[in-house]
C-alpha atoms as a PDB file:
ATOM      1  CA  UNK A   1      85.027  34.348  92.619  1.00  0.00           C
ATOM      2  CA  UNK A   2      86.471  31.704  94.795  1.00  0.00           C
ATOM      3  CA  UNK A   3      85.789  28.040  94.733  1.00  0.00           C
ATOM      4  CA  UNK A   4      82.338  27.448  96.281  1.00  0.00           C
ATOM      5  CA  UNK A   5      81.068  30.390  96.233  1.00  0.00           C
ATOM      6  CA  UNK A   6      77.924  31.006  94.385  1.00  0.00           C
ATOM      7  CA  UNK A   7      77.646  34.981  92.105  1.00  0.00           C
ATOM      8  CA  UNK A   8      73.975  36.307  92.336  1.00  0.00           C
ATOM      9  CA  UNK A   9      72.144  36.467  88.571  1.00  0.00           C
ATOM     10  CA  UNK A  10      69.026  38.164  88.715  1.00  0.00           C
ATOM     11  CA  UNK A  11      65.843  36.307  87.301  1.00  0.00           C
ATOM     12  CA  UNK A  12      64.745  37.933  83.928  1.00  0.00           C
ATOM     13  CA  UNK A  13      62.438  40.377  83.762  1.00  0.00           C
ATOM     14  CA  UNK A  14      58.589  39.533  84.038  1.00  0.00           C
ATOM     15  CA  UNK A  15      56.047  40.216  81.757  1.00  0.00           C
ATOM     16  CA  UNK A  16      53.916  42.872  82.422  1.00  0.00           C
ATOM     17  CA  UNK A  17      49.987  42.936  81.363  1.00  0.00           C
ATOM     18  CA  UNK A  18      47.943  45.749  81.107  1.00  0.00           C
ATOM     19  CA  UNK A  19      44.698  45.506  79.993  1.00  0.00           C
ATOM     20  CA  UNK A  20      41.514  47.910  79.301  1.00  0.00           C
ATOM     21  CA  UNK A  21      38.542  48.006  81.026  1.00  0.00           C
ATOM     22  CA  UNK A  22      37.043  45.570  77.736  1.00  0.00           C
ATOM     23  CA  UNK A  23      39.709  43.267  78.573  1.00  0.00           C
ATOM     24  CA  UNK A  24      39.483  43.250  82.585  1.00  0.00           C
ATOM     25  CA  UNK A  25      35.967  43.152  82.488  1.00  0.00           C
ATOM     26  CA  UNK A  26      35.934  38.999  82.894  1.00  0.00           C
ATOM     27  CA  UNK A  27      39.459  38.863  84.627  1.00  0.00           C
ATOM     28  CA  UNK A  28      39.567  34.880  84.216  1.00  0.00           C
ATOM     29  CA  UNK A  29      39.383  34.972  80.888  1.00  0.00           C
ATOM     30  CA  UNK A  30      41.836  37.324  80.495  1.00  0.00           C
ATOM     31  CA  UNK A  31      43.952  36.116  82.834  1.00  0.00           C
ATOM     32  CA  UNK A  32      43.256  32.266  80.471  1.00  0.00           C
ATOM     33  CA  UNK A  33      44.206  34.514  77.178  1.00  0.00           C
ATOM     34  CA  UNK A  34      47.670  35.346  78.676  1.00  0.00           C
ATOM     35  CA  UNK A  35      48.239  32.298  80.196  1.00  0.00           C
ATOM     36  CA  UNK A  36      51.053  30.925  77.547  1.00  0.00           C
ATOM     37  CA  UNK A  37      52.666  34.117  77.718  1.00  0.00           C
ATOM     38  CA  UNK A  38      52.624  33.638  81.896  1.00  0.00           C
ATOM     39  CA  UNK A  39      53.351  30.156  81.948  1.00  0.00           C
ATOM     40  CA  UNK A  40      56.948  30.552  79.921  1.00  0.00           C
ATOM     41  CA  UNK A  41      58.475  32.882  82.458  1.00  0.00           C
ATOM     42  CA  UNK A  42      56.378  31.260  85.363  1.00  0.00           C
ATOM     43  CA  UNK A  43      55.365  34.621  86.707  1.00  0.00           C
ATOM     44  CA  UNK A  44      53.432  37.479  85.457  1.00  0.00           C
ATOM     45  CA  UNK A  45      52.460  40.760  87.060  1.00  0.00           C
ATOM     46  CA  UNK A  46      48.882  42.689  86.032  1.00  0.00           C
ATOM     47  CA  UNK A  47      48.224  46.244  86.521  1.00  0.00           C
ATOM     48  CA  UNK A  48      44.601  46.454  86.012  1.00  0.00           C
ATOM     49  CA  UNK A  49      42.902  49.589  85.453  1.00  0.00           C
ATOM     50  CA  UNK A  50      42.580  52.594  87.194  1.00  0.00           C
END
């Protein structure tokens, strides 16, 4: 690459969360469980459900 110029690196991978009905059923708490886990990548995604 030439002087300047700037090479693309994606971002790691996320983690993904999927928890049970149980789990989801108070969605704060959950979502205050896994909170560590979020905080250390700074982003999180959570399939709830179906």
């Amino acid at each position: 690459s030439s002087p300047g110029s700037c090479d693309f690196l994606p971002p790691p991978e996320c983690p993904v969360f999927e928890p049970s009905w149980a789990e989801f059923s108070d969605p704060l708490g959950y979502i205050a469980k896994i909170r560590p886990i979020a905080e250390k990548s700074g982003i999180c995604k959570i399939r709830p459900p179906a």
